[in-house]
N, C-alpha and C. Protein backbone atom coordinates (compact mmCIF):
# COMPACT_ATOMS: atom_id res chain seq x y z
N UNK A 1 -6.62 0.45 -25.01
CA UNK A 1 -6.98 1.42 -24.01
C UNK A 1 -5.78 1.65 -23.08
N UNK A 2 -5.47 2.92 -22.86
CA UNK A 2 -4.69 3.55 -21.90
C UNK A 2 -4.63 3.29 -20.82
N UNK A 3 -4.12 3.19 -19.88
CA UNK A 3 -4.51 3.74 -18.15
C UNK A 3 -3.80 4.86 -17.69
N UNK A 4 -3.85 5.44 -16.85
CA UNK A 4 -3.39 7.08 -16.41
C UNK A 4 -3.01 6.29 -15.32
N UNK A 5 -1.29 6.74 -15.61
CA UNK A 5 -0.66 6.14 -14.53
C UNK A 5 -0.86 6.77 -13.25
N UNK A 6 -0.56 7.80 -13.10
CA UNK A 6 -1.22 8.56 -11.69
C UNK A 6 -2.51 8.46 -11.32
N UNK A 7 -3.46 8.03 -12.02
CA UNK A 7 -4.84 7.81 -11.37
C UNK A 7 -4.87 6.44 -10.88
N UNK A 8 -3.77 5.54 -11.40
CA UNK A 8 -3.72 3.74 -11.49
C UNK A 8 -2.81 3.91 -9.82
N UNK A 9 -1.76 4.70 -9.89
CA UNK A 9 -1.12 4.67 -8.95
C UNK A 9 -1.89 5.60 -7.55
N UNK A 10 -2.69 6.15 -7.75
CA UNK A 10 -3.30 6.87 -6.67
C UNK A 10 -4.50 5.64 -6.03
N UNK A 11 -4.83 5.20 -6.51
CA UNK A 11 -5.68 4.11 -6.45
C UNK A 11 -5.44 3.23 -5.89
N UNK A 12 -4.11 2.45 -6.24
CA UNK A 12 -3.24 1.55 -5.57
C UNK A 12 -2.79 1.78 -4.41
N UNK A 13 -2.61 3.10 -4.27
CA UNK A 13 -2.01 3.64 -3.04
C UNK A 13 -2.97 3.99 -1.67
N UNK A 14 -3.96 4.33 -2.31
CA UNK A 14 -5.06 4.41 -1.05
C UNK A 14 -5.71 3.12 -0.74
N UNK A 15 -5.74 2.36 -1.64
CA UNK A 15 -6.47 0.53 -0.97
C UNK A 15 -5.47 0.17 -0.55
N UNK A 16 -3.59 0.72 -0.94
CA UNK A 16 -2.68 -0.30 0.12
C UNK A 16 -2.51 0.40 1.64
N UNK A 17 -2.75 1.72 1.71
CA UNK A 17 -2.64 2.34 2.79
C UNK A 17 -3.18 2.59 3.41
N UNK A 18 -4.99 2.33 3.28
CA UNK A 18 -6.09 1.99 4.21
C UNK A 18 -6.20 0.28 4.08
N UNK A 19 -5.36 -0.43 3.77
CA UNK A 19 -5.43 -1.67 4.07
C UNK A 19 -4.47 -2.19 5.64
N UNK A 20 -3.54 -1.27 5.32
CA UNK A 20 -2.78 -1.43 6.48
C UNK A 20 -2.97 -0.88 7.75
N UNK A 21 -3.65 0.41 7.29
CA UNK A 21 -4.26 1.40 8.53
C UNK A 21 -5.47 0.20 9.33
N UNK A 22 -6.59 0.03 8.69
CA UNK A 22 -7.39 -0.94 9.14
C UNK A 22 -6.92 -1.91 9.93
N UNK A 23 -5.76 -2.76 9.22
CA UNK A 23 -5.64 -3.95 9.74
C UNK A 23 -4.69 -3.72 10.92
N UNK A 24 -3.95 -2.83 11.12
CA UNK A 24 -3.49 -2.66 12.29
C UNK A 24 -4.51 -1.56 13.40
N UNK A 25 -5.48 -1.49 12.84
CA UNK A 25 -6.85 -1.03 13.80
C UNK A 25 -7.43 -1.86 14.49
N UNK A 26 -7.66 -2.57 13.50
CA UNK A 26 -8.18 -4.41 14.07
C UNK A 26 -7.29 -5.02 14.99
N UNK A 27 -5.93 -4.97 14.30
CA UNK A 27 -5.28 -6.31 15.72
C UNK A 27 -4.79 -5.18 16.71
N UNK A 28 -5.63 -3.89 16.80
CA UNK A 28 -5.29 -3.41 18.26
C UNK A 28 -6.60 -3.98 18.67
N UNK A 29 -7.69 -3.65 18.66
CA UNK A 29 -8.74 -3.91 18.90
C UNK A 29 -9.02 -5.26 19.73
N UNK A 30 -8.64 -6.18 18.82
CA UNK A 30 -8.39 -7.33 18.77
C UNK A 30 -7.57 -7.65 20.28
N UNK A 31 -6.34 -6.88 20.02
CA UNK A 31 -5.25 -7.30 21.08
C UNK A 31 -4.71 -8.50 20.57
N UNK A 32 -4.85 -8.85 19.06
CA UNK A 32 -3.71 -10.05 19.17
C UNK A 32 -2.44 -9.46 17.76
N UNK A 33 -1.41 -10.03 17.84
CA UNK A 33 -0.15 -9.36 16.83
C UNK A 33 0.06 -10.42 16.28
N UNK A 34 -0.01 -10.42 14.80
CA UNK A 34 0.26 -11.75 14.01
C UNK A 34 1.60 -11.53 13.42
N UNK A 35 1.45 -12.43 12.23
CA UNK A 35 2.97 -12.05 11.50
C UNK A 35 3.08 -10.72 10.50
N UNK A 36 1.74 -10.32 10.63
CA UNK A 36 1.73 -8.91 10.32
C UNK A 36 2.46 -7.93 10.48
N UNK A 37 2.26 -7.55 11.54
CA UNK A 37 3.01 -6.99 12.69
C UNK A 37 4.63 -6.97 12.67
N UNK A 38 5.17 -8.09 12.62
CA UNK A 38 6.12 -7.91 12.61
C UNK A 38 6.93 -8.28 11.45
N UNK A 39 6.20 -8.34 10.25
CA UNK A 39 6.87 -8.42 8.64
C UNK A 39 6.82 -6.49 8.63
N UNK A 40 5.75 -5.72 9.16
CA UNK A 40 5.44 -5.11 8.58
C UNK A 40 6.58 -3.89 9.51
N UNK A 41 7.05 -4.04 10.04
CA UNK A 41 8.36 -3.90 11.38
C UNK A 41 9.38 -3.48 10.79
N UNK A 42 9.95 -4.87 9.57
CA UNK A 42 11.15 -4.86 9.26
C UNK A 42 10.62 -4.12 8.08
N UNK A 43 10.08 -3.58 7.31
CA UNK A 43 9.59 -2.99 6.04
C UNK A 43 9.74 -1.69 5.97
N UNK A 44 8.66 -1.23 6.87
CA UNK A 44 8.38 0.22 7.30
C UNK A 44 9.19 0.82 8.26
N UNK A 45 9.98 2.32 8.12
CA UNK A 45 10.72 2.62 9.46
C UNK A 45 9.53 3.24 10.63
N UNK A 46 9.35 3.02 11.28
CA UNK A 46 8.52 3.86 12.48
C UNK A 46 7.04 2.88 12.68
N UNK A 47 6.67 1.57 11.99
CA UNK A 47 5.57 1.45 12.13
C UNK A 47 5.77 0.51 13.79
N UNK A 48 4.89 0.60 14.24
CA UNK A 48 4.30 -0.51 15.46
C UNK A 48 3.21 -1.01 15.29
N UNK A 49 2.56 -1.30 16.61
CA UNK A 49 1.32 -2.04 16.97
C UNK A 49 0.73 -0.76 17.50
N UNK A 50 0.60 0.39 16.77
CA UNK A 50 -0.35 1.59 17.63
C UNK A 50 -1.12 2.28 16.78
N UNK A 51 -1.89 3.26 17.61
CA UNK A 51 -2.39 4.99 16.33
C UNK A 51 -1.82 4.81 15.62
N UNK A 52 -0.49 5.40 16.31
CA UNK A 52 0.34 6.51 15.36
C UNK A 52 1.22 5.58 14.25
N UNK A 53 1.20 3.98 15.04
CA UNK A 53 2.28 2.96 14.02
C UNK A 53 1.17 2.80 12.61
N UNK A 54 -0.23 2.54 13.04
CA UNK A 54 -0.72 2.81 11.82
C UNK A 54 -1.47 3.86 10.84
N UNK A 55 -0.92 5.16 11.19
CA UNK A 55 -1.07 6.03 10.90
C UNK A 55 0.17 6.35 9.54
N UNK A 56 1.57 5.79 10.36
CA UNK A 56 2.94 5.71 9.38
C UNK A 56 2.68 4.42 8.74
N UNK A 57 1.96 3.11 8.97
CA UNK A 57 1.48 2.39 8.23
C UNK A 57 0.77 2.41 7.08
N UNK A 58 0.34 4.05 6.97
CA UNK A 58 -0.94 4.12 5.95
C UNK A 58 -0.06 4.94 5.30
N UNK A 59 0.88 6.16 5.44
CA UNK A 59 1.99 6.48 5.09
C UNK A 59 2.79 5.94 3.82
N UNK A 60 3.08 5.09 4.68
CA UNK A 60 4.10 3.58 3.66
C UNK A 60 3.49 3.22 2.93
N UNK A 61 1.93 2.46 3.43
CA UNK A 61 1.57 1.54 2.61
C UNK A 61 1.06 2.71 1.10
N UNK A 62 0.43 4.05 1.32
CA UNK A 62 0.27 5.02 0.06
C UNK A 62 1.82 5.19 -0.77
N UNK A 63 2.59 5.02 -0.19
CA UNK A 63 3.74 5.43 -0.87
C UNK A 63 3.98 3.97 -1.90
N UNK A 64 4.02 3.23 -1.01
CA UNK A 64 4.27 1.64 -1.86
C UNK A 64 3.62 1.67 -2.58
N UNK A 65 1.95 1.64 -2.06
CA UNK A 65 0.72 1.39 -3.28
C UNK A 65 1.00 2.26 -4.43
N UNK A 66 1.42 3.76 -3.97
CA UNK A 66 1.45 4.30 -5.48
C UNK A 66 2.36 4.12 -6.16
N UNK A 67 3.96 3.21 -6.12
CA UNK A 67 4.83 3.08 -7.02
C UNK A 67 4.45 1.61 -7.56
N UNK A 68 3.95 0.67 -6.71
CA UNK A 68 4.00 -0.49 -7.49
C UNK A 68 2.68 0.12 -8.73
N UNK A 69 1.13 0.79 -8.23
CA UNK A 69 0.33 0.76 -9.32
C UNK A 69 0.80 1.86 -10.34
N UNK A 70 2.10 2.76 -10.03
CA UNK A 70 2.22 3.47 -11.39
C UNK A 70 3.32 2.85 -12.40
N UNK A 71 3.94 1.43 -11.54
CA UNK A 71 4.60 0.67 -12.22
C UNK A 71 4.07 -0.23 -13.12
N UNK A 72 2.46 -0.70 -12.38
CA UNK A 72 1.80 -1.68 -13.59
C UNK A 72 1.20 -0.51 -14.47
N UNK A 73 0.81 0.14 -14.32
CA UNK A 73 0.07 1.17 -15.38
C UNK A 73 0.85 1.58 -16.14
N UNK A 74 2.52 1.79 -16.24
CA UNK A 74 3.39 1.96 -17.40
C UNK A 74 3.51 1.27 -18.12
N UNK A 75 3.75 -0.28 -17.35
CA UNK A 75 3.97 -1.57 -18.12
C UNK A 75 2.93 -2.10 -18.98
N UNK A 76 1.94 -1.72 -18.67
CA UNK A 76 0.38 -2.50 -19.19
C UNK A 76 0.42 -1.45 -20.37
N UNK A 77 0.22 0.25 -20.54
CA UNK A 77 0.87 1.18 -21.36
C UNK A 77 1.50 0.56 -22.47
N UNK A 78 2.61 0.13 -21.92
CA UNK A 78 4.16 0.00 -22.74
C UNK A 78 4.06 -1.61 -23.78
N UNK A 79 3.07 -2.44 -22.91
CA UNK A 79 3.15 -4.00 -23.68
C UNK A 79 1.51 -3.58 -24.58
N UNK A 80 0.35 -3.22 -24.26
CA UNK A 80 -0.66 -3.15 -24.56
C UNK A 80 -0.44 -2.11 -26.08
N UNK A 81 -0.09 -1.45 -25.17
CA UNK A 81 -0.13 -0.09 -26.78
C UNK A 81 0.57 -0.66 -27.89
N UNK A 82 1.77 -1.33 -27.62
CA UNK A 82 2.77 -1.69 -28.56
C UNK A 82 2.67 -2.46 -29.10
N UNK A 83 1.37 -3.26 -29.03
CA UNK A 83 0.74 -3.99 -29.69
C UNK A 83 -0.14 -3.43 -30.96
N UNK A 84 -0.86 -2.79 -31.05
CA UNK A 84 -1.35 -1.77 -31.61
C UNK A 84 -0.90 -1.25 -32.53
C-alpha cells in the first residue's frame, strides 16, 4: 500500500502546527515558560511567548510538519513498494 505524500505531509503539518499553537496558548494562560519556549526561540524566526508568537508558531510548526511527513511518506513509498 501507497501513501500520498501530500495528504501524509498535510496531516503532519496540521497536528505539528496546532500542537505548537495550543501549547503556547496554554503556557500563556498558564503564565509559566518552560523549555519550550525557549528551544522553540532558537528554531523558529519570529516566535515568542504571545498571539501572534503562536500564531508564527503554527506557521513553522505546518511548514516543518509538512516536510518531515512528506519525507516519511516517500521513504515508506520507496522501501515498502520496492519490496514488492
Amino acid at each position: 500500500m501507497k501513501l500520498d505524500k501530500r495528504a501524509f505531509g498535510l496531516a503532519a503539518g496540521i497536528l505539528a502546527g496546532m500542537g505548537i499553537f495550543l501549547m503556547t496558548n496554554l503556557l500563556l494562560i498558564t503564565g509559566s515558560e518552560g523549555n519550550l519556549v525557549s528551544n522553540l526561540r532558537r528554531i523558529y524566526f519570529g516566535y515568542s511567548l504571545s498571539f501572534l508568537g503562536s500564531l508564527l508558531g503554527l506557521v513553522w510548526g505546518f511548514v516543518d510538519g509538512f516536510i518531515v511527513g512528506w519525507i516519511f511518506a516517500f521513504l515508506y513509498n520507496l522501501f515498502v513498494c520496492s519490496k514488492s
